[in-house]
PDB file of N, CA and C in Angstrom:
ATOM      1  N   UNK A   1     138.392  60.985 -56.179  1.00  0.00           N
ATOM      2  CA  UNK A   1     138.899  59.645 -56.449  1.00  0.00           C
ATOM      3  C   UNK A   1     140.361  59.560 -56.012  1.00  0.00           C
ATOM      4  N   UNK A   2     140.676  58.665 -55.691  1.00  0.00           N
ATOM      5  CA  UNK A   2     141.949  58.173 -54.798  1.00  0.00           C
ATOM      6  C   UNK A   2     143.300  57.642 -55.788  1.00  0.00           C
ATOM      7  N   UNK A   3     144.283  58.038 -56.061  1.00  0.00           N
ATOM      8  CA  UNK A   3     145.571  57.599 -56.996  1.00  0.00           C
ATOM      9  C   UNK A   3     145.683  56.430 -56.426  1.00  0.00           C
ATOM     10  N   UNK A   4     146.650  55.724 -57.298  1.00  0.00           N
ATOM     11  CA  UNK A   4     147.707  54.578 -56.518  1.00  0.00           C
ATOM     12  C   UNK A   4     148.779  55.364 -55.644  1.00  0.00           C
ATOM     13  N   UNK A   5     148.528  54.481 -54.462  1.00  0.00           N
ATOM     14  CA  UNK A   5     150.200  55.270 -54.022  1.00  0.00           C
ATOM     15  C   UNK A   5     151.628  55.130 -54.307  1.00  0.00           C
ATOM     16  N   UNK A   6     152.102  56.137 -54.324  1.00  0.00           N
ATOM     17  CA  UNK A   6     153.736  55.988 -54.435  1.00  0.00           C
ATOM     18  C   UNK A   6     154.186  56.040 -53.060  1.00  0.00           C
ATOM     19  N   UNK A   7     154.902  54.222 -53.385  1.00  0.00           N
ATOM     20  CA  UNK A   7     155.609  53.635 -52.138  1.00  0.00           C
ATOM     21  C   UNK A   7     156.752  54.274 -51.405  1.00  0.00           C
ATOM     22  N   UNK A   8     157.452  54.768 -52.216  1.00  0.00           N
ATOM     23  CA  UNK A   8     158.505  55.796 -51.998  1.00  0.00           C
ATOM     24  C   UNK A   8     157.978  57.254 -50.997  1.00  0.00           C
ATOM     25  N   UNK A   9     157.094  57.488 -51.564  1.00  0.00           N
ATOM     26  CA  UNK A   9     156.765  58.903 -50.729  1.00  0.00           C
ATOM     27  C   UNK A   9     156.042  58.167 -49.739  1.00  0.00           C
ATOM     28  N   UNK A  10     155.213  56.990 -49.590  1.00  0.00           N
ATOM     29  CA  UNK A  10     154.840  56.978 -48.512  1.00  0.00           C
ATOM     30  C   UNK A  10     155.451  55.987 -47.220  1.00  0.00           C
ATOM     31  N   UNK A  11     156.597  55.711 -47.906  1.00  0.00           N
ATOM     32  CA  UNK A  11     157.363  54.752 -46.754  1.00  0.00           C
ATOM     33  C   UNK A  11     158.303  56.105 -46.454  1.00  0.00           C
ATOM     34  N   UNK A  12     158.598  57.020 -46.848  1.00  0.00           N
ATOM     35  CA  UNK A  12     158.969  58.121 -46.295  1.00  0.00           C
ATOM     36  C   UNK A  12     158.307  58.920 -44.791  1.00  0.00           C
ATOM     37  N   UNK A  13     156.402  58.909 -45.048  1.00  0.00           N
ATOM     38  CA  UNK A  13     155.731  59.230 -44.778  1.00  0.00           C
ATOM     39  C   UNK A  13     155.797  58.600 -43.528  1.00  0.00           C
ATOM     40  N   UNK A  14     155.424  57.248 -43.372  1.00  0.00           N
ATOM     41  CA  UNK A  14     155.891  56.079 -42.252  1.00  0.00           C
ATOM     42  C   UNK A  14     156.711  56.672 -41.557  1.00  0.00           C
ATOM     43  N   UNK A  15     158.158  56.757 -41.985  1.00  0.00           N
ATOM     44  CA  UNK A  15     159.201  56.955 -41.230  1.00  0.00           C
ATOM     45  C   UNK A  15     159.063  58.264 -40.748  1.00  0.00           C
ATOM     46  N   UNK A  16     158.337  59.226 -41.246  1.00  0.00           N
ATOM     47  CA  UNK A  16     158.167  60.375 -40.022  1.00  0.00           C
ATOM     48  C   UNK A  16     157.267  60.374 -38.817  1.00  0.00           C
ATOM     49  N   UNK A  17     156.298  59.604 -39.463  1.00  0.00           N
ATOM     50  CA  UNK A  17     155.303  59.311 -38.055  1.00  0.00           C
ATOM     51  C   UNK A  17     156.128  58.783 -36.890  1.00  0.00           C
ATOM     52  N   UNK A  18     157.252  57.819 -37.289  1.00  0.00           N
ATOM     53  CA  UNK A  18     157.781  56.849 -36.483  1.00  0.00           C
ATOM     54  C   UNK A  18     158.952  57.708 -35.843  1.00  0.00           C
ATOM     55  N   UNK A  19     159.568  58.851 -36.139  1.00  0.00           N
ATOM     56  CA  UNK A  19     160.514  60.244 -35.981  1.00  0.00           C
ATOM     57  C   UNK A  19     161.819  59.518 -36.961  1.00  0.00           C
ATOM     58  N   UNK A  20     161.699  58.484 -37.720  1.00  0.00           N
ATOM     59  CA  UNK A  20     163.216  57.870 -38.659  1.00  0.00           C
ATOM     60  C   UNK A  20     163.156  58.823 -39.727  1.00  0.00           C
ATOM     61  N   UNK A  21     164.789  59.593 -39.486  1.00  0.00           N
ATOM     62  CA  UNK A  21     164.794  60.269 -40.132  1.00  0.00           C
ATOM     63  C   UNK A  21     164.906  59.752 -41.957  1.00  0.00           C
ATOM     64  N   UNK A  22     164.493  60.461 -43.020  1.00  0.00           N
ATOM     65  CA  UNK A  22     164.212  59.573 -44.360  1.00  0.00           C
ATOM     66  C   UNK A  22     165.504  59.110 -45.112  1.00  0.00           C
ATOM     67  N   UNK A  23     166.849  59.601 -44.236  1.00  0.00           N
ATOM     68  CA  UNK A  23     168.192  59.325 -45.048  1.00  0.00           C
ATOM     69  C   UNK A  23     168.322  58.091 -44.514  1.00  0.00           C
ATOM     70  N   UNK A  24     168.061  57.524 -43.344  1.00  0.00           N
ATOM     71  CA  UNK A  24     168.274  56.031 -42.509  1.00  0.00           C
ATOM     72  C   UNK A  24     167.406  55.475 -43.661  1.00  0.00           C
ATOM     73  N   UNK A  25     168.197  54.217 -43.980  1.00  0.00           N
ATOM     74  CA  UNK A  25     167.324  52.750 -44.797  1.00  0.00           C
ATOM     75  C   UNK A  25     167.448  51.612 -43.733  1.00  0.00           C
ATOM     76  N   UNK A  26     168.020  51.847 -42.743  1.00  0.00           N
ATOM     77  CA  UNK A  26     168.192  50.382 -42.022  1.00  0.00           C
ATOM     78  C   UNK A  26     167.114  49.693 -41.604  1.00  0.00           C
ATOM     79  N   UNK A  27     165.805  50.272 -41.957  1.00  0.00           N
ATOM     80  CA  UNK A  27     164.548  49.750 -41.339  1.00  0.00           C
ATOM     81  C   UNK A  27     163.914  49.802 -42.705  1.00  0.00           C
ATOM     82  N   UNK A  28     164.298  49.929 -43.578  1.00  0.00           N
ATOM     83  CA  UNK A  28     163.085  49.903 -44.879  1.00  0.00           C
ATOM     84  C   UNK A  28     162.551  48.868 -44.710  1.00  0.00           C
ATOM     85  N   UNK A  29     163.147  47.890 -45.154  1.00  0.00           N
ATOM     86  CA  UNK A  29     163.013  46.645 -45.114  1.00  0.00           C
ATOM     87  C   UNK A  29     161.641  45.944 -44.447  1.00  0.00           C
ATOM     88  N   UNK A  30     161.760  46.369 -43.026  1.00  0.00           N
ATOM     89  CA  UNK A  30     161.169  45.560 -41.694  1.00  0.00           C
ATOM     90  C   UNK A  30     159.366  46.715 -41.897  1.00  0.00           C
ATOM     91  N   UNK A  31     159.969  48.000 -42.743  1.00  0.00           N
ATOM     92  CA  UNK A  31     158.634  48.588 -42.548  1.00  0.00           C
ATOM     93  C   UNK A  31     158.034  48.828 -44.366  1.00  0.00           C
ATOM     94  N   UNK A  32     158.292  48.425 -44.642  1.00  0.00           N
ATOM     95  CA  UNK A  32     157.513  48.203 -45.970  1.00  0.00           C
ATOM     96  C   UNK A  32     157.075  46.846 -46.207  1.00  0.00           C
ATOM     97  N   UNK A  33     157.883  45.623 -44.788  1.00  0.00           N
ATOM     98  CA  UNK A  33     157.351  44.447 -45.249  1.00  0.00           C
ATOM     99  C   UNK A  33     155.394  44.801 -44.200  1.00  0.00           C
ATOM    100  N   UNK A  34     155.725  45.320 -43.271  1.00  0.00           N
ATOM    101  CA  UNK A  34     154.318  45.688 -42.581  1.00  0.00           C
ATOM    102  C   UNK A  34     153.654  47.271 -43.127  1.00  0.00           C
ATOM    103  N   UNK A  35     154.309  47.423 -44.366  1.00  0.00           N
ATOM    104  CA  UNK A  35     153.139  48.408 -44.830  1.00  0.00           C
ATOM    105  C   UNK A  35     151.824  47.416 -46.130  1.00  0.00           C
ATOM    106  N   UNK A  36     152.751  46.503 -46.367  1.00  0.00           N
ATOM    107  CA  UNK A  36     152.146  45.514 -47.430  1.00  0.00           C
ATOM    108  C   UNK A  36     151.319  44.347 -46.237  1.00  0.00           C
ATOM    109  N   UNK A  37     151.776  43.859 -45.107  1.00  0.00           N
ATOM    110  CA  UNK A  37     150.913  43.464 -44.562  1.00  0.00           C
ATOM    111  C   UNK A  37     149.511  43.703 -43.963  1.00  0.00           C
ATOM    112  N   UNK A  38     149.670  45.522 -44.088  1.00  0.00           N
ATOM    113  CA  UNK A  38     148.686  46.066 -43.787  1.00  0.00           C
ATOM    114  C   UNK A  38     147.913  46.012 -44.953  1.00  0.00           C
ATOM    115  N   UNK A  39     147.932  46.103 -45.920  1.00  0.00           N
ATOM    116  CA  UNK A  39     147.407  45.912 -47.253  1.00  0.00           C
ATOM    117  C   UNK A  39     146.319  44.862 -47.721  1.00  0.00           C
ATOM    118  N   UNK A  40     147.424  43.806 -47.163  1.00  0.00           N
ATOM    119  CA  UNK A  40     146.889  42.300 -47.895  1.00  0.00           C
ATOM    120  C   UNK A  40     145.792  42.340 -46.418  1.00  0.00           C
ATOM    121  N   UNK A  41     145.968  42.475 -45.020  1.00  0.00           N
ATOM    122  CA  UNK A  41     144.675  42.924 -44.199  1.00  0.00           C
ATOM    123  C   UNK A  41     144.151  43.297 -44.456  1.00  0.00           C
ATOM    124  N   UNK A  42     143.463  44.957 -45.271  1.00  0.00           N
ATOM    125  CA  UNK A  42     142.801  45.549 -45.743  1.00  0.00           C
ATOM    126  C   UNK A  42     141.803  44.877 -46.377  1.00  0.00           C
ATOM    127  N   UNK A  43     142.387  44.286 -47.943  1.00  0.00           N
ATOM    128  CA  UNK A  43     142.177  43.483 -48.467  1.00  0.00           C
ATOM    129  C   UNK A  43     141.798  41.900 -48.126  1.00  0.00           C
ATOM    130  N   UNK A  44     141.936  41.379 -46.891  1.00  0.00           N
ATOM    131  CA  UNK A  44     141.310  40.143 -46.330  1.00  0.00           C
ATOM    132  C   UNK A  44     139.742  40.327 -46.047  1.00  0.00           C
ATOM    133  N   UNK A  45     139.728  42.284 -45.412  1.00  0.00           N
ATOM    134  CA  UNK A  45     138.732  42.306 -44.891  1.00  0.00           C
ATOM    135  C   UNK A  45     137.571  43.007 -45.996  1.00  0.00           C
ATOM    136  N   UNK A  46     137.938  42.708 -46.613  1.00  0.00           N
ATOM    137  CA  UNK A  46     137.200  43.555 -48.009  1.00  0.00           C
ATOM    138  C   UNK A  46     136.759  44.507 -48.956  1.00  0.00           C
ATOM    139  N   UNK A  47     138.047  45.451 -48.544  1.00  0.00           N
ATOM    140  CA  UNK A  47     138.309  46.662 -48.763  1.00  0.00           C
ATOM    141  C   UNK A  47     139.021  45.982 -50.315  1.00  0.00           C
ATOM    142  N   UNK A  48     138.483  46.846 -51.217  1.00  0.00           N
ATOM    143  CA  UNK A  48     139.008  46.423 -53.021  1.00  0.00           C
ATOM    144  C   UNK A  48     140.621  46.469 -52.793  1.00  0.00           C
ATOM    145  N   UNK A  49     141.346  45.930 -53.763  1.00  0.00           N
ATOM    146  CA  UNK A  49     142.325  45.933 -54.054  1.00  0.00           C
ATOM    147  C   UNK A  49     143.247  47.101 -54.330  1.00  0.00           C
ATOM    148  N   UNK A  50     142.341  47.661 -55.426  1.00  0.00           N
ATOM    149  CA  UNK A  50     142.670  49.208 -55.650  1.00  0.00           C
ATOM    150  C   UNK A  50     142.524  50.388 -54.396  1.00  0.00           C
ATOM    151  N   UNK A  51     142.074  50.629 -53.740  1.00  0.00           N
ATOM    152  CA  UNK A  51     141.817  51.401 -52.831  1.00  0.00           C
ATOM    153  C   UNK A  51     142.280  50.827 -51.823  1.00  0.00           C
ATOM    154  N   UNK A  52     142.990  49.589 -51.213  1.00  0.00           N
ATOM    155  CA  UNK A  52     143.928  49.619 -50.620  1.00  0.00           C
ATOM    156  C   UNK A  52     145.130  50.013 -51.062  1.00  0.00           C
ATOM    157  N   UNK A  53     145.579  49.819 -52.089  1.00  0.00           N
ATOM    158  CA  UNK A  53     146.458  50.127 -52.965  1.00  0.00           C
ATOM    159  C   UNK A  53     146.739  51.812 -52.826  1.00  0.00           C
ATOM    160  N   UNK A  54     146.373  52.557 -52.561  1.00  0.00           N
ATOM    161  CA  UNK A  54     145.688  53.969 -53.458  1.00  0.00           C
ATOM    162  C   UNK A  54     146.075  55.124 -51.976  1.00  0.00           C
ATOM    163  N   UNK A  55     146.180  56.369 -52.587  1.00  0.00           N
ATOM    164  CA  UNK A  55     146.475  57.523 -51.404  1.00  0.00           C
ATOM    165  C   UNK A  55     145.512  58.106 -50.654  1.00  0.00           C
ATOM    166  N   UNK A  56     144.129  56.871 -50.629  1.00  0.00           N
ATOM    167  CA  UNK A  56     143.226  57.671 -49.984  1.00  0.00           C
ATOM    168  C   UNK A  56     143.465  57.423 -48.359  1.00  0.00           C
ATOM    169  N   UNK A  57     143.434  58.567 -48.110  1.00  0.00           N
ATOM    170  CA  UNK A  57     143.392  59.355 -46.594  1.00  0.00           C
ATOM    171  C   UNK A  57     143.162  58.486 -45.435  1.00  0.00           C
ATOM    172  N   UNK A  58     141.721  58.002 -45.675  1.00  0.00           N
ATOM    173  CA  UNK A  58     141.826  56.593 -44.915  1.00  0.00           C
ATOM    174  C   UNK A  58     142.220  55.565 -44.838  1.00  0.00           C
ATOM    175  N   UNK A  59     142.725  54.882 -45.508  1.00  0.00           N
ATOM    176  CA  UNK A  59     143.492  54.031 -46.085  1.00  0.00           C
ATOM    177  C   UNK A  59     145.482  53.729 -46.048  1.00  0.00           C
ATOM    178  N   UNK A  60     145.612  55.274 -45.597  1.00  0.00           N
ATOM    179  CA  UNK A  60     146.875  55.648 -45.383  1.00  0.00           C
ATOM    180  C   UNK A  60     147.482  55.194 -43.871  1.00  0.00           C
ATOM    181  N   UNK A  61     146.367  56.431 -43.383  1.00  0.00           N
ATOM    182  CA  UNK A  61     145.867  56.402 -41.723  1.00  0.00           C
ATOM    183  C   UNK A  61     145.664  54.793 -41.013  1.00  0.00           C
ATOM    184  N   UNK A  62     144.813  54.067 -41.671  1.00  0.00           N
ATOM    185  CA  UNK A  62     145.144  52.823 -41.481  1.00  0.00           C
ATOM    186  C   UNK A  62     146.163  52.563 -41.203  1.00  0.00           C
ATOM    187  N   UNK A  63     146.802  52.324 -42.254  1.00  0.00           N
ATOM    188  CA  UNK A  63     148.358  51.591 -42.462  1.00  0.00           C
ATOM    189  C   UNK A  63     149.461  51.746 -41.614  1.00  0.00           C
ATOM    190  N   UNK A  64     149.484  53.598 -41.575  1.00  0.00           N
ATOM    191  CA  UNK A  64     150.337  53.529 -40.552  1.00  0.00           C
ATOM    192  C   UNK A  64     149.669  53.119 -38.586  1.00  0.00           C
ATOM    193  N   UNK A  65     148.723  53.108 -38.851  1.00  0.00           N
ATOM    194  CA  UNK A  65     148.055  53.011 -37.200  1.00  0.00           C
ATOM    195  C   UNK A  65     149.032  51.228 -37.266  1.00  0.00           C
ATOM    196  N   UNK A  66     148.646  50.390 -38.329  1.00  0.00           N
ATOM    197  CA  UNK A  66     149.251  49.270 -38.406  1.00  0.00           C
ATOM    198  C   UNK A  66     150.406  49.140 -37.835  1.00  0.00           C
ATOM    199  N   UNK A  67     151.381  49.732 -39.211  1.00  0.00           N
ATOM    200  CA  UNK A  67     153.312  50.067 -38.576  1.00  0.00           C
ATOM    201  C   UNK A  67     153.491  50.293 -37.551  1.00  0.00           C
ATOM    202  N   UNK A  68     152.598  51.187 -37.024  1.00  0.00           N
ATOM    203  CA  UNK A  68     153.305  51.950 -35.189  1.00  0.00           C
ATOM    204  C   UNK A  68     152.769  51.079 -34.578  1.00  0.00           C
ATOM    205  N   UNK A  69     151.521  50.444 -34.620  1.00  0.00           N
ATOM    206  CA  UNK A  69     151.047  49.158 -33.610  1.00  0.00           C
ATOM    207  C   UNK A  69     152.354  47.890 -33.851  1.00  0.00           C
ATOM    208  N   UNK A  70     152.928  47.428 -34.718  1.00  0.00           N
ATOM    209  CA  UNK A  70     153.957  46.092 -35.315  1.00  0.00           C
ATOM    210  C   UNK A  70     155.193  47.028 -35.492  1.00  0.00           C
ATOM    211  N   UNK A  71     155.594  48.282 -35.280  1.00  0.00           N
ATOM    212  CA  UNK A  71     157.091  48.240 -35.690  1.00  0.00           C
ATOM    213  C   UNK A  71     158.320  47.892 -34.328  1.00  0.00           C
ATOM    214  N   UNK A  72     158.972  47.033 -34.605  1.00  0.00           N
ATOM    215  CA  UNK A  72     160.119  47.255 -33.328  1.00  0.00           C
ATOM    216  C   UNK A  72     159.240  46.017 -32.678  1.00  0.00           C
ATOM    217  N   UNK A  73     160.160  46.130 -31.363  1.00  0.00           N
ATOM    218  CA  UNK A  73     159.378  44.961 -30.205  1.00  0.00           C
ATOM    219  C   UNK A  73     159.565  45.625 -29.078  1.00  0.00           C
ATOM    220  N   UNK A  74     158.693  44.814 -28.127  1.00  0.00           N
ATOM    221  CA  UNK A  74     158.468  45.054 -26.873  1.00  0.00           C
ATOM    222  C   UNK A  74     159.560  44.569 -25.749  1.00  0.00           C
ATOM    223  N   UNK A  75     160.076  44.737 -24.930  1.00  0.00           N
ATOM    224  CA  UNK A  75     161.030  44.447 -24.154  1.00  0.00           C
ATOM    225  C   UNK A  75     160.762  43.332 -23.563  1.00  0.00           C
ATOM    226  N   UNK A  76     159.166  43.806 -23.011  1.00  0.00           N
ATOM    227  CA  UNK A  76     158.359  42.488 -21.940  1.00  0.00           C
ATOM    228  C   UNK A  76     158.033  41.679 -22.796  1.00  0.00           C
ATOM    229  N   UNK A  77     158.057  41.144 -24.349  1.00  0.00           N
ATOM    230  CA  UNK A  77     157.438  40.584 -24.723  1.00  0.00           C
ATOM    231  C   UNK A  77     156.227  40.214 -25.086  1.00  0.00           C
ATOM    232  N   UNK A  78     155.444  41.222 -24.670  1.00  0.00           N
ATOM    233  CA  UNK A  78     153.917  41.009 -24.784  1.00  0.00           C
ATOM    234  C   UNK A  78     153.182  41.410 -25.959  1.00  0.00           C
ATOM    235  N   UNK A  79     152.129  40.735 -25.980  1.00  0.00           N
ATOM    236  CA  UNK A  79     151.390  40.635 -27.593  1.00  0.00           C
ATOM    237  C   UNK A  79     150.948  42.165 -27.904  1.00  0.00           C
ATOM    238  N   UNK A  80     150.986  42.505 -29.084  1.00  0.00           N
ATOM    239  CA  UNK A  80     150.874  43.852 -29.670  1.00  0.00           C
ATOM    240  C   UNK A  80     149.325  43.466 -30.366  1.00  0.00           C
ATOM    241  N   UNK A  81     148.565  44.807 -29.938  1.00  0.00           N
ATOM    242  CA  UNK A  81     146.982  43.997 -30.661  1.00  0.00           C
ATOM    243  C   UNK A  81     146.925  45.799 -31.236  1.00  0.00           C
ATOM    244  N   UNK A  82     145.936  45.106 -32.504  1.00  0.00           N
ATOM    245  CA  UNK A  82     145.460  46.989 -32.877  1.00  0.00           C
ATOM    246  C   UNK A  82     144.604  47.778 -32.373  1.00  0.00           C
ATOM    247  N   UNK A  83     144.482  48.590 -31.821  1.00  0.00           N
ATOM    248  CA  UNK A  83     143.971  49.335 -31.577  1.00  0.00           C
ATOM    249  C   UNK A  83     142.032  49.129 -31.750  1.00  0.00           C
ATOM    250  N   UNK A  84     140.957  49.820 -31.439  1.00  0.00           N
ATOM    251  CA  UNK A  84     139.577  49.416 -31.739  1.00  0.00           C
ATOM    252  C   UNK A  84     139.576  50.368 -32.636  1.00  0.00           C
ATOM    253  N   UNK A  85     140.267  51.695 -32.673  1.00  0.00           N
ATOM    254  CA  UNK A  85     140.045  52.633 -33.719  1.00  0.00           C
ATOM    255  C   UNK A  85     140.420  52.217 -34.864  1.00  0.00           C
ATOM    256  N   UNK A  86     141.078  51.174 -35.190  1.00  0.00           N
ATOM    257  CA  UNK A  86     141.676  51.064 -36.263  1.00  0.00           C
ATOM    258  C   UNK A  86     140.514  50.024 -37.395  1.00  0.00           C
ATOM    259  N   UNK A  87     139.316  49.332 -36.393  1.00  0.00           N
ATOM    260  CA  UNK A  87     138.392  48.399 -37.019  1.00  0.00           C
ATOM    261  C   UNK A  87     137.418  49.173 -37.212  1.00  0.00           C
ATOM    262  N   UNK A  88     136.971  50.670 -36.235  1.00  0.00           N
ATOM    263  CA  UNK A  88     136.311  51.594 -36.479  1.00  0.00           C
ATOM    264  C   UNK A  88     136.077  52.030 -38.317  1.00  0.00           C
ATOM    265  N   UNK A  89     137.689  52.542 -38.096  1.00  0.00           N
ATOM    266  CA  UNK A  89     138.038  53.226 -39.453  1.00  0.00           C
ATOM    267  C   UNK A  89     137.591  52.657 -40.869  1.00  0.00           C
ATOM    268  N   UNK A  90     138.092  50.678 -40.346  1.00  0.00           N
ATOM    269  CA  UNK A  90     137.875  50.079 -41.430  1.00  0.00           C
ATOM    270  C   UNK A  90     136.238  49.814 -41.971  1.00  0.00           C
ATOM    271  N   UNK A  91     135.499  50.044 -40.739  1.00  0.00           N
ATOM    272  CA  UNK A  91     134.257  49.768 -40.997  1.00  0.00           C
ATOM    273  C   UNK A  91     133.536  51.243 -41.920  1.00  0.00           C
ATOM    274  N   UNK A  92     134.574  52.489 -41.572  1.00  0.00           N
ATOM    275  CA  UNK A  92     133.847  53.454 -41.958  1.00  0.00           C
ATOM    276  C   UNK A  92     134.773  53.566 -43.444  1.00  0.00           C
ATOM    277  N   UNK A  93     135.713  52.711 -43.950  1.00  0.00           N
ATOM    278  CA  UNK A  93     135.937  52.873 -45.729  1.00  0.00           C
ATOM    279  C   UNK A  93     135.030  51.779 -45.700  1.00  0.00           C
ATOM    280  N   UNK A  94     135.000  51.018 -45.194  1.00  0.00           N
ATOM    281  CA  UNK A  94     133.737  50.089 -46.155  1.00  0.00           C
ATOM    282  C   UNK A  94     132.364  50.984 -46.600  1.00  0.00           C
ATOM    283  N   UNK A  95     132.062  51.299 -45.655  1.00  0.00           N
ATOM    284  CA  UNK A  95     131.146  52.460 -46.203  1.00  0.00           C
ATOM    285  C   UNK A  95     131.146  53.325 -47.516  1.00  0.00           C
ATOM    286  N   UNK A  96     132.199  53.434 -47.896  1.00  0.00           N
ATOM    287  CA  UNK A  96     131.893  54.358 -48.958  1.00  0.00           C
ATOM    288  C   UNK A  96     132.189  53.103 -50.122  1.00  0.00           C
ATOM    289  N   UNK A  97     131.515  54.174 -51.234  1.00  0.00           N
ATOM    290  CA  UNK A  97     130.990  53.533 -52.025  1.00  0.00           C
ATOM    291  C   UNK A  97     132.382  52.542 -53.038  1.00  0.00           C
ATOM    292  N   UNK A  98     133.181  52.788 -53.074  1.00  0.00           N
ATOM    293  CA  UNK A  98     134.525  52.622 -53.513  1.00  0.00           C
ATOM    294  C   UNK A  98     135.419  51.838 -52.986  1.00  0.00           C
ATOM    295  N   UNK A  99     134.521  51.542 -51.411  1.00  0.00           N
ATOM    296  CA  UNK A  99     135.383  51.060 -50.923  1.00  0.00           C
ATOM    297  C   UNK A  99     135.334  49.048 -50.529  1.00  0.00           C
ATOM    298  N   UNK A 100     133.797  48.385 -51.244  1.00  0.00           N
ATOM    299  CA  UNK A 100     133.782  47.680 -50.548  1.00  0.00           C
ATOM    300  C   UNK A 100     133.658  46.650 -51.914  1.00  0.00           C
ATOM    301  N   UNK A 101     134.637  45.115 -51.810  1.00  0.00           N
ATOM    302  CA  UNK A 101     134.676  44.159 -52.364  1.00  0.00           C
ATOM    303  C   UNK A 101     133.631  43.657 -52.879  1.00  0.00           C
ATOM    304  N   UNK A 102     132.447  43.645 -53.700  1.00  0.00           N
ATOM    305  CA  UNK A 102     130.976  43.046 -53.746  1.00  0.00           C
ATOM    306  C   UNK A 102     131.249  41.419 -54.109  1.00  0.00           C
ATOM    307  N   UNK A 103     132.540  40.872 -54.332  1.00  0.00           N
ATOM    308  CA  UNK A 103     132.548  39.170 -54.949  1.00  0.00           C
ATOM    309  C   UNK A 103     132.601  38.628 -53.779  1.00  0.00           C
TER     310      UNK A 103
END
């Protein structure tokens, strides 16, 4: 079973994927507002509340595939789309049993 996550350790977590080192805050901001956007997505697509919420593995992995797809901008301007692995993934937490909205 999957905890709630702690935002702290995992906007830490973020910032290493991304190489920001965890003493820089100048980006908290811009990446915890797209770790919660990834969330309330999760949650659009019908993944429970709690288990978006929560430190499960997939769910993490998500999130950040999210951040690194939306953090920063593009020079050329061009539209940033997610990845197919990333609808893959979501289709495979719906799958489990924990993972899917029944209302």
């Amino acid at each position: 079973m999957s905890s709630p996550r702690d935002n702290t350790q995992f906007l830490n977590k973020v910032k290493s994927t991304l190489m920001i080192p965890e003493g820089d805050t100048f980006v908290d901001e811009e990446l915890q507002l797209h770790i919660e956007s990834a969330t309330e997505l999760l949650i659009s697509m019908g993944i429970t509340e709690s288990l978006a919420n929560s430190n499960h593995p997939l769910v993490e992995g998500l999130i950040i595939i999210y951040v690194k797809t939306y953090f920063g901008f593009k020079a050329d301007g061009s539209v940033r789309e997610l990845p197919n692995s990333f609808y893959l993934l979501v289709r495979q937490l719906c799958l489990t049993l924990e993972g899917v909205d029944a209302s």
